[in-house]
Each structure stands twice: as structure tokens, then as C-alpha cells.
N, C-alpha and C. Protein backbone atom coordinates (compact mmCIF):
# COMPACT_ATOMS: atom_id res chain seq x y z
N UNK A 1 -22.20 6.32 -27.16
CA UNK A 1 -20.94 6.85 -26.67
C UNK A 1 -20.83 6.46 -25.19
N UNK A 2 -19.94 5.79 -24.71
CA UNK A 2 -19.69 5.62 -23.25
C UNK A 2 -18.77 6.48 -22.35
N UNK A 3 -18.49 6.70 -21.58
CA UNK A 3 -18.21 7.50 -20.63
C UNK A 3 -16.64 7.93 -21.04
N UNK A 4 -15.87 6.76 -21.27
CA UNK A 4 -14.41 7.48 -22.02
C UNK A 4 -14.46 8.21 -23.70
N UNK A 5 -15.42 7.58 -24.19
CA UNK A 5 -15.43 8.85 -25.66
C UNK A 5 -16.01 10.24 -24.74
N UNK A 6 -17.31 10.54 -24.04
CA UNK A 6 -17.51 11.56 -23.81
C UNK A 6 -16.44 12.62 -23.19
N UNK A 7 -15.34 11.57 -22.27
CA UNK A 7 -14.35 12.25 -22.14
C UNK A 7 -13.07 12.70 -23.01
N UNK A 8 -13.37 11.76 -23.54
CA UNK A 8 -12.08 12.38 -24.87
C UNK A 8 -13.10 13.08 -26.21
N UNK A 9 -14.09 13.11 -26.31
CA UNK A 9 -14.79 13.91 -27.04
C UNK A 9 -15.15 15.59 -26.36
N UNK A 10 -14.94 15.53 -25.34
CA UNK A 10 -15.13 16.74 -24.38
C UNK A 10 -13.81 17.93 -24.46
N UNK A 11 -12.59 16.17 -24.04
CA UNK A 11 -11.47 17.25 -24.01
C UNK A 11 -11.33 17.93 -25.44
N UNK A 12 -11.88 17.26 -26.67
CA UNK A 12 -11.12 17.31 -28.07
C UNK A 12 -11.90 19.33 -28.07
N UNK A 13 -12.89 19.54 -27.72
CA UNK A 13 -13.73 20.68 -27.98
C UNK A 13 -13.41 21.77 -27.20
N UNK A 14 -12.47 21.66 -25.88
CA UNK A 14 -11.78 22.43 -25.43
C UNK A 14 -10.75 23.41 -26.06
N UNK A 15 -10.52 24.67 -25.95
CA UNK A 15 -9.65 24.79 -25.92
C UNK A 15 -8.25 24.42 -25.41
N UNK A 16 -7.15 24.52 -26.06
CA UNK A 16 -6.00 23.77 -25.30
C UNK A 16 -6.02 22.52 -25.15
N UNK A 17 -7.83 21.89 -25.54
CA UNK A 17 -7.74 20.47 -25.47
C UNK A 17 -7.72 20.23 -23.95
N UNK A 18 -8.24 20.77 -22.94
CA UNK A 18 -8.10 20.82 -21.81
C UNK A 18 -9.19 21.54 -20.56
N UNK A 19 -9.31 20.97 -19.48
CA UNK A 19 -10.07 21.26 -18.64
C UNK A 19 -9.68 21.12 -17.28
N UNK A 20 -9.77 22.04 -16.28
CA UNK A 20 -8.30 22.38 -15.13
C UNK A 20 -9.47 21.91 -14.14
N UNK A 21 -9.93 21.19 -13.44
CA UNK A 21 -10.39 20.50 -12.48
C UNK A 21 -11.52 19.62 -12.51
N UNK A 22 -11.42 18.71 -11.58
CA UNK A 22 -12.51 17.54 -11.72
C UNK A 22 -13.63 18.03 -11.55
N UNK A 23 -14.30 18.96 -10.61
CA UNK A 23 -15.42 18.63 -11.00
C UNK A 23 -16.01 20.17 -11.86
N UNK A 24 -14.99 20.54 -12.58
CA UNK A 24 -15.38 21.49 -13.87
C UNK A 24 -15.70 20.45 -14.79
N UNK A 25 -15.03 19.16 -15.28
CA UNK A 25 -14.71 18.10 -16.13
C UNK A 25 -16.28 17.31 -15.92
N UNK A 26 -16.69 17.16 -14.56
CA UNK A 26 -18.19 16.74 -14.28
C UNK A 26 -19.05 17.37 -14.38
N UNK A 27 -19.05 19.02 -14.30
CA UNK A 27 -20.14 19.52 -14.56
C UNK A 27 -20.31 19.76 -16.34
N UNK A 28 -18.88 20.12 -17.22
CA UNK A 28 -19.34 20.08 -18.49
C UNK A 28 -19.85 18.92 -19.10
N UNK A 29 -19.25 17.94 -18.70
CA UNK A 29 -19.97 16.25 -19.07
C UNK A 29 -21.55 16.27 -18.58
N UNK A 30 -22.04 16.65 -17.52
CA UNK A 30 -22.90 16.55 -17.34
C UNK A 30 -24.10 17.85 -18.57
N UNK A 31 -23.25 19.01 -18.75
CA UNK A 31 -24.17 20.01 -19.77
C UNK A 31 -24.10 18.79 -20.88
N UNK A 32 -22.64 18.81 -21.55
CA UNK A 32 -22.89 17.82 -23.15
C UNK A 32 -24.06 17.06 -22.91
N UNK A 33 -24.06 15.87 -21.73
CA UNK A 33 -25.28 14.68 -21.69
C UNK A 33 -26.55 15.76 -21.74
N UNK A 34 -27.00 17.00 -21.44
CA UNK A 34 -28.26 17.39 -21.19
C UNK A 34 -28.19 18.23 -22.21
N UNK A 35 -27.16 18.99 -22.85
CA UNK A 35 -27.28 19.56 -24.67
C UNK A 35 -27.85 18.37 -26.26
N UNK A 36 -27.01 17.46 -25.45
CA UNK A 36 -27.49 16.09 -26.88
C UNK A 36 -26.22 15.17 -27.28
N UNK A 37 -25.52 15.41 -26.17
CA UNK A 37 -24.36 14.16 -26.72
C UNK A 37 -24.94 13.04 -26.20
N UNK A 38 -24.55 12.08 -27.37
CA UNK A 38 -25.04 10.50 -27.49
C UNK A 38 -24.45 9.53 -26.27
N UNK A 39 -24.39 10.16 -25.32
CA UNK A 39 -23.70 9.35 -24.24
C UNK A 39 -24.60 8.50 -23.38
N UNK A 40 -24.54 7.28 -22.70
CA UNK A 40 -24.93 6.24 -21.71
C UNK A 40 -24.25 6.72 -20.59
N UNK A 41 -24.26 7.62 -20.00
CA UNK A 41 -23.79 7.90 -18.87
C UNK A 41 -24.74 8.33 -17.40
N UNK A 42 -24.60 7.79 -16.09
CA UNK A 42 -25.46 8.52 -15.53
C UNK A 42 -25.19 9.07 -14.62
N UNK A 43 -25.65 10.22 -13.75
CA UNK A 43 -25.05 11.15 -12.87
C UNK A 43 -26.57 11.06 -11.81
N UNK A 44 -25.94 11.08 -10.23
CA UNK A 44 -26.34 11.54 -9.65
C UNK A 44 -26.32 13.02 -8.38
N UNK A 45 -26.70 13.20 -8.03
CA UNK A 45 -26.17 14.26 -7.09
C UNK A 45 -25.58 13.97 -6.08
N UNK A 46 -24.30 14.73 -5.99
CA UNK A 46 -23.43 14.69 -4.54
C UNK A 46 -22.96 15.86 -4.38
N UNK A 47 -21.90 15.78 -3.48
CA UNK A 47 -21.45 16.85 -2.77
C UNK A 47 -21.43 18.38 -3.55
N UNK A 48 -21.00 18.31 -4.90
CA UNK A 48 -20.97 19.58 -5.93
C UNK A 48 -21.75 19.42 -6.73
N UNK A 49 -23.00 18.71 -6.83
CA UNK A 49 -23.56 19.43 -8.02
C UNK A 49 -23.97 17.85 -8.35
N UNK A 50 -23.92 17.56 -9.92
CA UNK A 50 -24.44 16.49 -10.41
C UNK A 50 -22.82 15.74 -10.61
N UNK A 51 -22.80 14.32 -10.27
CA UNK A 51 -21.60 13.59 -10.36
C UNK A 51 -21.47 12.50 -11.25
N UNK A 52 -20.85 11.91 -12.15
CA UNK A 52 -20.99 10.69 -12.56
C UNK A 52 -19.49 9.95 -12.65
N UNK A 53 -19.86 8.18 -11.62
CA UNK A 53 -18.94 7.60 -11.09
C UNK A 53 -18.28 7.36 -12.59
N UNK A 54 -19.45 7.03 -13.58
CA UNK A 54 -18.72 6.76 -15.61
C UNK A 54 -17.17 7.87 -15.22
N UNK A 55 -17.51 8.82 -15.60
CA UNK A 55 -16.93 10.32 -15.68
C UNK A 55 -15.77 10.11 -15.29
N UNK A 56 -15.62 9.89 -14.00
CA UNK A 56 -14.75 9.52 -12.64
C UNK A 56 -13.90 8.47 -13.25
N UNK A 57 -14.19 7.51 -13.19
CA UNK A 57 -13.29 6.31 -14.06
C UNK A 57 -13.09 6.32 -15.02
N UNK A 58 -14.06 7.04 -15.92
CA UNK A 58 -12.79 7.14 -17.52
C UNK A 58 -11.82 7.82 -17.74
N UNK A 59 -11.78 9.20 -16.70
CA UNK A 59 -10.32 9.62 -16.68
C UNK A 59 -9.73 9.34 -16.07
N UNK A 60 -9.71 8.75 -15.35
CA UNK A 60 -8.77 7.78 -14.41
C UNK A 60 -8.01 6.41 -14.84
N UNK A 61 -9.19 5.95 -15.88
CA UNK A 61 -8.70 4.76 -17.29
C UNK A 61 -7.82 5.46 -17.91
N UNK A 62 -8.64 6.43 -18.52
CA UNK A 62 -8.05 7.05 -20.05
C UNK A 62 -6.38 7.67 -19.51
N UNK A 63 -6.44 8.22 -18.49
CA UNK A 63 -5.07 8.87 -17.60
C UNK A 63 -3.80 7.52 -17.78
N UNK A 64 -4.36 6.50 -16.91
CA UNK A 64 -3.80 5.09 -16.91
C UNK A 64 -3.37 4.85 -18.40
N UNK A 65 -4.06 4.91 -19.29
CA UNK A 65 -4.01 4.47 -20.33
C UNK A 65 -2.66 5.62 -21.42
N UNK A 66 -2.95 6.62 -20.14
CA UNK A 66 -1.67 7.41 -21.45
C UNK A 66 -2.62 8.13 -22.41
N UNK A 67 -3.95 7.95 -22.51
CA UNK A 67 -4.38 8.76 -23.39
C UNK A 67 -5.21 10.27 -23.46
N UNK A 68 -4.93 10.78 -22.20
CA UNK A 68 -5.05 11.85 -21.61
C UNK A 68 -3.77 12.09 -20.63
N UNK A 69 -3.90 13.42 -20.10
CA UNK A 69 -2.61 13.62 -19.37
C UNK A 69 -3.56 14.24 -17.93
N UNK A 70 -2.78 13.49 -16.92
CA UNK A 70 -3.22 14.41 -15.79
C UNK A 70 -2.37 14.84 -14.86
N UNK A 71 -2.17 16.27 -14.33
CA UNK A 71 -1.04 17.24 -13.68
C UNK A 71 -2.05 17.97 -12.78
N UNK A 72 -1.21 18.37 -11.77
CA UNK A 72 -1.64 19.42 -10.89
C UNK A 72 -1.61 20.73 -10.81
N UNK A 73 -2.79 21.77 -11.31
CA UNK A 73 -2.15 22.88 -11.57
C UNK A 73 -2.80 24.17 -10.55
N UNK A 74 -1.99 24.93 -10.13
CA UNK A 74 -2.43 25.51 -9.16
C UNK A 74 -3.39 26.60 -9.54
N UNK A 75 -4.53 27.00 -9.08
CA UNK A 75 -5.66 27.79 -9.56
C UNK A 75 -5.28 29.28 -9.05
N UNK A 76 -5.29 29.96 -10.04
CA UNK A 76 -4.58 31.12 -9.69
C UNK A 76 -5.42 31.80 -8.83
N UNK A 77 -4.65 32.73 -8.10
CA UNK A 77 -5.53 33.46 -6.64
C UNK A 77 -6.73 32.74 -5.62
N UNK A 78 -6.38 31.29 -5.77
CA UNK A 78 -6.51 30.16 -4.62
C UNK A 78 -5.79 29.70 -3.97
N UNK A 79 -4.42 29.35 -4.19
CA UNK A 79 -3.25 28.85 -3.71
C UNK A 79 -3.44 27.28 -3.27
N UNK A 80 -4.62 26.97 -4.47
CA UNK A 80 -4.97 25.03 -3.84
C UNK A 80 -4.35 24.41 -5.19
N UNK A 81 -3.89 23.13 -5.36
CA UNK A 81 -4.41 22.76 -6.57
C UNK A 81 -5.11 22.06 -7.15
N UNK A 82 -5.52 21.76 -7.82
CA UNK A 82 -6.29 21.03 -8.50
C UNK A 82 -5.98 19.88 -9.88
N UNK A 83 -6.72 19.21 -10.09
CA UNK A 83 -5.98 18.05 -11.10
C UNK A 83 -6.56 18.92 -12.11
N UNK A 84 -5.39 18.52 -13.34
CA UNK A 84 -6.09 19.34 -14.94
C UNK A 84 -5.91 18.16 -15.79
N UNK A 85 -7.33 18.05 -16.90
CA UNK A 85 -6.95 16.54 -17.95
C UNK A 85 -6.49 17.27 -19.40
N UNK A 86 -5.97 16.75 -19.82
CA UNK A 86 -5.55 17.20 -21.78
C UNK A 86 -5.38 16.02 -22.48
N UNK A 87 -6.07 16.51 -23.64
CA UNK A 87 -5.99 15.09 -24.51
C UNK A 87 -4.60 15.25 -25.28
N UNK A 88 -3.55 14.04 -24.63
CA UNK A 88 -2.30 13.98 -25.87
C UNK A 88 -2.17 13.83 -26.96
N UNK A 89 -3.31 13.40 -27.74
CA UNK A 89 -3.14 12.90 -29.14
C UNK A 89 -4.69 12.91 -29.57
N UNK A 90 -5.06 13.94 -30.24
CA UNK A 90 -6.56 13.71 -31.30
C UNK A 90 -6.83 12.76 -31.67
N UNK A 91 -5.98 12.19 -32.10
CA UNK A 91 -6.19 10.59 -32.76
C UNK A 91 -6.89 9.61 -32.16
N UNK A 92 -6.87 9.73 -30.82
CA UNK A 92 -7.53 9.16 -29.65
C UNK A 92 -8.85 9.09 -30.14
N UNK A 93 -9.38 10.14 -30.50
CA UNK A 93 -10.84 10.61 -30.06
C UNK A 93 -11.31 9.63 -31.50
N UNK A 94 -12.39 8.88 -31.31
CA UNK A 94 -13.14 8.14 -32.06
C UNK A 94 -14.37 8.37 -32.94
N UNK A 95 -15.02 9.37 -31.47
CA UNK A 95 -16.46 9.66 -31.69
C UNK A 95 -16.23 11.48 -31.06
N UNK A 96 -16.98 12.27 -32.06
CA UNK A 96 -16.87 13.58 -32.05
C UNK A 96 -18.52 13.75 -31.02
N UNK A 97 -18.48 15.01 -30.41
CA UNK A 97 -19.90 15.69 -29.81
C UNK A 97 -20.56 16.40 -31.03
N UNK A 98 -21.60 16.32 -31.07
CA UNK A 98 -22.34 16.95 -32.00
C UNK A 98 -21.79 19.06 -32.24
N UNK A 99 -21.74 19.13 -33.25
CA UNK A 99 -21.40 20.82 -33.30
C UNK A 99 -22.25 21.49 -32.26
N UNK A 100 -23.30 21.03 -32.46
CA UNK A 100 -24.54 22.17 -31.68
C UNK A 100 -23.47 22.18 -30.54
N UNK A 101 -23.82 20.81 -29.82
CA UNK A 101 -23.13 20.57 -28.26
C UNK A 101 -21.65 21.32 -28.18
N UNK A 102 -21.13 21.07 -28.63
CA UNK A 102 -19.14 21.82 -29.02
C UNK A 102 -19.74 23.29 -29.01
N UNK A 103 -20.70 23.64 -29.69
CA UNK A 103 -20.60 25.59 -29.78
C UNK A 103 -21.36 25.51 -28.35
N UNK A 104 -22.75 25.19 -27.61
CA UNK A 104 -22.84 25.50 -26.38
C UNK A 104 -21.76 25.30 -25.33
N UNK A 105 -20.95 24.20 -25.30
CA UNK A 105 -20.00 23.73 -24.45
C UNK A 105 -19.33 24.98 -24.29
N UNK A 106 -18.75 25.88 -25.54
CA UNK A 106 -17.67 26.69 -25.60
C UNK A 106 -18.61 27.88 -24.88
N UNK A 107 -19.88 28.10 -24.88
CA UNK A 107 -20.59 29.11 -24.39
C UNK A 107 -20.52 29.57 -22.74
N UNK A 108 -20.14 28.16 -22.05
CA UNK A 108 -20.23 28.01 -20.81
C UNK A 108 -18.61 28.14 -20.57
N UNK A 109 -17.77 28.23 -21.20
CA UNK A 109 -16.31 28.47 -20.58
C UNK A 109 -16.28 29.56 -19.87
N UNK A 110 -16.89 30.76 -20.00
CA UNK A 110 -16.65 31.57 -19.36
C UNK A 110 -16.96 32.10 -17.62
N UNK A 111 -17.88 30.60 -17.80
CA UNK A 111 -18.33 30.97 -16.23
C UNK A 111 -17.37 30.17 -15.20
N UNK A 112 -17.64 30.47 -14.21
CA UNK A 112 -16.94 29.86 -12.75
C UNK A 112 -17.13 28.02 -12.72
N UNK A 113 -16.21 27.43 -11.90
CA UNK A 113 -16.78 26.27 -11.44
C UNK A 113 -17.69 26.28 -10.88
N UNK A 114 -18.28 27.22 -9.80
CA UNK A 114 -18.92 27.46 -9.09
C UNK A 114 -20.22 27.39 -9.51
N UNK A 115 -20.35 28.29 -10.49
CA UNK A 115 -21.33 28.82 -11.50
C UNK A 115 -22.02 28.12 -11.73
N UNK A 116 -21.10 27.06 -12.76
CA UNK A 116 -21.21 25.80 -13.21
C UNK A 116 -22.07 24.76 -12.28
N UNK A 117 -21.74 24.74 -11.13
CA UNK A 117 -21.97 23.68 -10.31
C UNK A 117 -23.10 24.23 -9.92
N UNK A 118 -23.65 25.33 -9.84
CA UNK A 118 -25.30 25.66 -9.31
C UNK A 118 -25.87 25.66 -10.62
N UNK A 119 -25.60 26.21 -11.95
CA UNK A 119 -26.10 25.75 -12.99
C UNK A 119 -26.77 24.62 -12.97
N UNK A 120 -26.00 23.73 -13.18
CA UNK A 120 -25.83 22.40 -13.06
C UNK A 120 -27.00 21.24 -12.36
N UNK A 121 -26.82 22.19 -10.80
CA UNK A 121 -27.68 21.26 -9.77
C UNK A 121 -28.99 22.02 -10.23
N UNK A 122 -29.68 23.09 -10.75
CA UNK A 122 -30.38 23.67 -10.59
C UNK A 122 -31.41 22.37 -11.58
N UNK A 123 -30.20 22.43 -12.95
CA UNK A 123 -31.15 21.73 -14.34
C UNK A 123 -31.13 20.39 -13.36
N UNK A 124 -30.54 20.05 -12.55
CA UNK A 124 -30.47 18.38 -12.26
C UNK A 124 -32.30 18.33 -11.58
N UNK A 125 -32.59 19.15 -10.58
CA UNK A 125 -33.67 19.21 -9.92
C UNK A 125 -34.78 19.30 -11.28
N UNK A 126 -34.06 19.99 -12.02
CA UNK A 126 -35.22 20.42 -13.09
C UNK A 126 -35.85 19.54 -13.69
N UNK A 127 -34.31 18.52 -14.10
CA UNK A 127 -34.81 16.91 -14.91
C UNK A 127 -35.55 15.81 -13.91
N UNK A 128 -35.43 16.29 -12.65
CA UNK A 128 -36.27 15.40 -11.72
C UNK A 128 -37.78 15.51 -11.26
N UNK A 129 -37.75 16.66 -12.54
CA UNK A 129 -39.64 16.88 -12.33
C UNK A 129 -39.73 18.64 -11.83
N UNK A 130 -38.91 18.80 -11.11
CA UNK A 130 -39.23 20.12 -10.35
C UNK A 130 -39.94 21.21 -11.32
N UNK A 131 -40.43 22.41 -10.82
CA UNK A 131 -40.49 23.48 -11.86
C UNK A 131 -39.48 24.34 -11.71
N UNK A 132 -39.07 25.11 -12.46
CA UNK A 132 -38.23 25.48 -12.31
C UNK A 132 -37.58 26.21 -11.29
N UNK A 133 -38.48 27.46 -10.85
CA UNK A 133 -38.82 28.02 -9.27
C UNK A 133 -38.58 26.90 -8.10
N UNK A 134 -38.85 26.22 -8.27
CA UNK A 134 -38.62 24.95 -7.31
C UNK A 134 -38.08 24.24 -7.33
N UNK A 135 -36.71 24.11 -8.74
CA UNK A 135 -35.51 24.06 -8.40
C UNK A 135 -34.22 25.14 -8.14
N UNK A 136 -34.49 25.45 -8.12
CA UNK A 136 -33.79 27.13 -7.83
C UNK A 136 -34.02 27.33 -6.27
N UNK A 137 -35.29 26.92 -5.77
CA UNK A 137 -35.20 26.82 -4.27
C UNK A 137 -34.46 25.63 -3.72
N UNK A 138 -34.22 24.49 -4.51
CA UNK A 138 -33.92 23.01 -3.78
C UNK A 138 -32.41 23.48 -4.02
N UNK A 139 -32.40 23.93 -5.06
CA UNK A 139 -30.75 24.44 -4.77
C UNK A 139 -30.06 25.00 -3.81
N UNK A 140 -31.17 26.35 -3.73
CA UNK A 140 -30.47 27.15 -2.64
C UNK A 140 -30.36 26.80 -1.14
N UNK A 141 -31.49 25.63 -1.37
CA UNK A 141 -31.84 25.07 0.30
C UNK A 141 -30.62 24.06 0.38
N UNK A 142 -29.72 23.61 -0.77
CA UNK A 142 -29.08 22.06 -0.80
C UNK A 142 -27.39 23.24 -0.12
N UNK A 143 -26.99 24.09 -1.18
CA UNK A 143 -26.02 24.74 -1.24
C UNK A 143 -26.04 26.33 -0.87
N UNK A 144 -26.61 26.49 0.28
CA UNK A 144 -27.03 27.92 0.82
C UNK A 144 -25.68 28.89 0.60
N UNK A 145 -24.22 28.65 0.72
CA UNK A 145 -23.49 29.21 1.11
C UNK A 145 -22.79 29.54 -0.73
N UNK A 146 -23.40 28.61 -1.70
CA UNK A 146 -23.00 28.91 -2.91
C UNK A 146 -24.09 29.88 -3.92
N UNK A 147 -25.19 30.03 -3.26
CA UNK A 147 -26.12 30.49 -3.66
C UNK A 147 -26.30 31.93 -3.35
N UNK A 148 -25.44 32.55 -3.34
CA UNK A 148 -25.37 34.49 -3.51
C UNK A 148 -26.11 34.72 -4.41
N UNK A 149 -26.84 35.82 -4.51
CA UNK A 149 -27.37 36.93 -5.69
C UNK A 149 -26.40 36.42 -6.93
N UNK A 150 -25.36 36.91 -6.90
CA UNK A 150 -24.47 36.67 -7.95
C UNK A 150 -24.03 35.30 -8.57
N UNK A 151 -23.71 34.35 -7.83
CA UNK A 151 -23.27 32.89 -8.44
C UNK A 151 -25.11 32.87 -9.13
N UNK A 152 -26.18 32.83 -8.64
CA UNK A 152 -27.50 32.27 -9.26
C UNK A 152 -27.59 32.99 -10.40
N UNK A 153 -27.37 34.17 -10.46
CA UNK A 153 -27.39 35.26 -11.33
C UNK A 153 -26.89 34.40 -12.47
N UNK A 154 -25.62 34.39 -12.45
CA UNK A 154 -24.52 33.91 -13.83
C UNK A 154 -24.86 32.54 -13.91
N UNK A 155 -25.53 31.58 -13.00
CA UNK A 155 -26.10 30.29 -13.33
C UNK A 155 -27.16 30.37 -14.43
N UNK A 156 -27.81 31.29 -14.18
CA UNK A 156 -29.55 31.49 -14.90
C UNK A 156 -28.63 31.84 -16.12
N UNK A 157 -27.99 32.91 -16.01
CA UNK A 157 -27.54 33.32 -17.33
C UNK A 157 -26.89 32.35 -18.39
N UNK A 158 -26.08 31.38 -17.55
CA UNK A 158 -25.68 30.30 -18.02
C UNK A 158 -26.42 28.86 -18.76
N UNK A 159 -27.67 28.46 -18.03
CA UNK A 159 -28.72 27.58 -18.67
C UNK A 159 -29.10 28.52 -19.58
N UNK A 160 -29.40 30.04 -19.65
CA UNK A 160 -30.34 30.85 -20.75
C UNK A 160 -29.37 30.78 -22.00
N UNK A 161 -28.23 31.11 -21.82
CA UNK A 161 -27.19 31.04 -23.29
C UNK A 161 -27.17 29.64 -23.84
N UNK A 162 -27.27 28.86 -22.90
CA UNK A 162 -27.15 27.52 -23.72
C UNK A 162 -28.56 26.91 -24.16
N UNK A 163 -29.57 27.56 -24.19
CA UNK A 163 -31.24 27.17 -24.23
C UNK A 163 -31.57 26.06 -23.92
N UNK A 164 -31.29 25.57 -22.30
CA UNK A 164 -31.41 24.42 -21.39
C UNK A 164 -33.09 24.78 -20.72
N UNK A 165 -33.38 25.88 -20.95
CA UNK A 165 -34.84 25.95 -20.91
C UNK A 165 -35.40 27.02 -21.64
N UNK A 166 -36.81 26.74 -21.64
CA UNK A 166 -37.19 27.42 -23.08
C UNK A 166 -38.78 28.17 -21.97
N UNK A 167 -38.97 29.33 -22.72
CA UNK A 167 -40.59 29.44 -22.05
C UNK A 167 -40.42 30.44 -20.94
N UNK A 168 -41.33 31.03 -20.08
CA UNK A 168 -41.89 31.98 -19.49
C UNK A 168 -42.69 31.37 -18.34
N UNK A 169 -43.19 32.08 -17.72
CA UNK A 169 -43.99 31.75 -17.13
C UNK A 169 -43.82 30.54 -15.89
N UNK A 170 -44.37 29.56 -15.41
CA UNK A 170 -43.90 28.24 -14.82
C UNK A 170 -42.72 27.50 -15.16
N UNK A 171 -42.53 27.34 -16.81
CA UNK A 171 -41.58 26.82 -17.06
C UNK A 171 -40.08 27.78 -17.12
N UNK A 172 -40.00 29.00 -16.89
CA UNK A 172 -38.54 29.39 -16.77
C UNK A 172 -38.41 29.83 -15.59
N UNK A 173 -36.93 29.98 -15.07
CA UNK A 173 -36.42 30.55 -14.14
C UNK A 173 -36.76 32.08 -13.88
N UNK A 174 -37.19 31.95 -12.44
CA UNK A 174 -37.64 33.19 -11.93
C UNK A 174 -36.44 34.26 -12.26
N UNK A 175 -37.18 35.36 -12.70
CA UNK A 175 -36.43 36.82 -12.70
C UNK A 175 -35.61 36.84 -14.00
N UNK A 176 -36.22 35.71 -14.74
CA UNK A 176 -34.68 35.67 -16.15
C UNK A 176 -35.96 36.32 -17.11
């Protein structure tokens, strides 16, 4: 799967068929690639979290192409806006995400971008060897000002619902 199915396989599992900012759209692409979607995609870390330039240009293709839609929609009780993608036509979509991946994906709607994005960076440190404790610190040391009691809180809670780590001890996140 290359970087425009994951995106039109992403939007298809949405509700509404849709996902209201870019880098909400990068951090769920980045869970699917680390749940088990068959994707060639690669992400590194930047400014929010884990990024991938794939990601970036296939909706920006797929947009071009008419086969997604992209609008500006204002985030309620922010007053910014933000770009939102929707897939116009199912038919589009070629290659489906595995169910497993589609029922975790839907698990994580409920959290923040925010959330998302320390989620996110936490497993990124994690896949880079760290233990887990010691990504949870590289986080908080990378993004001090996103890292409250509360955003880490609903992060942990967030890798734990989707069983992005397994185990006790060294291998899980402190305090979960």
C-alpha cells in the first residue's frame, strides 16, 4: 500500500469519511502504519509528533486529483482554522485497512490532536529502541509545554486501548 491508498483507506474508516486537520490525518496514518496496515510509508519526527512527507503529498495529489476534498473548517472554541480531507467517492478506495486496524483507528477518535500527537511521539521514541519510561521522558523533554498530567494521562490511555504495548514492568508505560 503506498502513501495515497493509506490515505484514502484511512479516510474510507472514518466516520463522515473524514478527518478535520493535518496533522490529526498524520498522526492517525502514523497509528494505522504501527497497528498493521500494509503501508511503505516513512515518518520521521518534527515539529508535532511523527510526520510523513508520503502522507503530506498524497493528500495534496489525491486533493489535486479530485479524489478527496479539501476545505477549511474552523475548530470550534479555537477560532483558527484548519484544513479538513473527505473522501468524495468510495469507489476511489482500492485497498481496504485491515478490520483489526479500522476498529483500533475508531478507538482513538475520541482523543485530542494533542493527545494524539504525544501518543504518537511517545510510541515513535519507543520504535527507536527507547524503553518505555524513557520515552515518556524524551517526550516530555522534546514537548514540555504539551506534556501536562493530563494530555500524558489520555496518551497512555490511548496506546493502552489500542494494545501498542503489551507487558509490565520495563516494557510498559510508567503508572499505567
Amino acid at each position: 500500500m503506498n502513501a495515497e491508498a493509506l490515505v484514502l483507506s484511512l479516510l474510507d474508516t472514518l466516520p463522515g469519511k473524514e478527518v478535520i486537520g493535518r496533522k490529526r490525518l498524520q498522526k492517525l496514518a502514523y497509528f494505522a502504519l504501527n497497528l498493521g496496515a500494509p503501508a511503505q510509508v516513512k515518518f520521521f519526527l518534527y515539529d508535532f509528533g511523527p510526520f510523513s512527507a508520503e502522507v503530506a503529498s498524497a493528500a495534496q495529489m489525491l486533493t489535486l486529483l479530485g479524489e478527496i476534498g479539501e476545505d477549511d473548517t474552523l475548530l470550534p472554541n479555537k477560532k483558527r482554522f484548519v484544513k479538513s480531507y473527505k473522501l468524495r467517492d468510495d469507489s476511489t478506495v482500492k485497498e481496504r485497512l485491515p478490520i483489526q486496524v479500522s476498529e483500533h483507528i475508531a478507538k482513538l477518535l475520541p482523543y485530542s490532536t494533542v493527545e494524539l500527537e504525544i501518543a504518537s511521539t511517545i510510541l515513535f521514541f519507543h520504535n527507536k529502541g527507547l524503553s518505555w519510561a524513557n520515552a515518556l521522558d524524551a517526550t516530555k523533554e522534546l514537548k514540555p509545554a504539551k506534556s501536562v498530567p493530563q494530555v500524558i494521562s489520555k496518551a497512555k490511555e490511548a496506546l493502552a486501548g489500542v494494545g501498542l504495548y503489551e507487558g509490565r514492568g520495563t516494557n510498559s508505560l510508567p503508572g499505567t
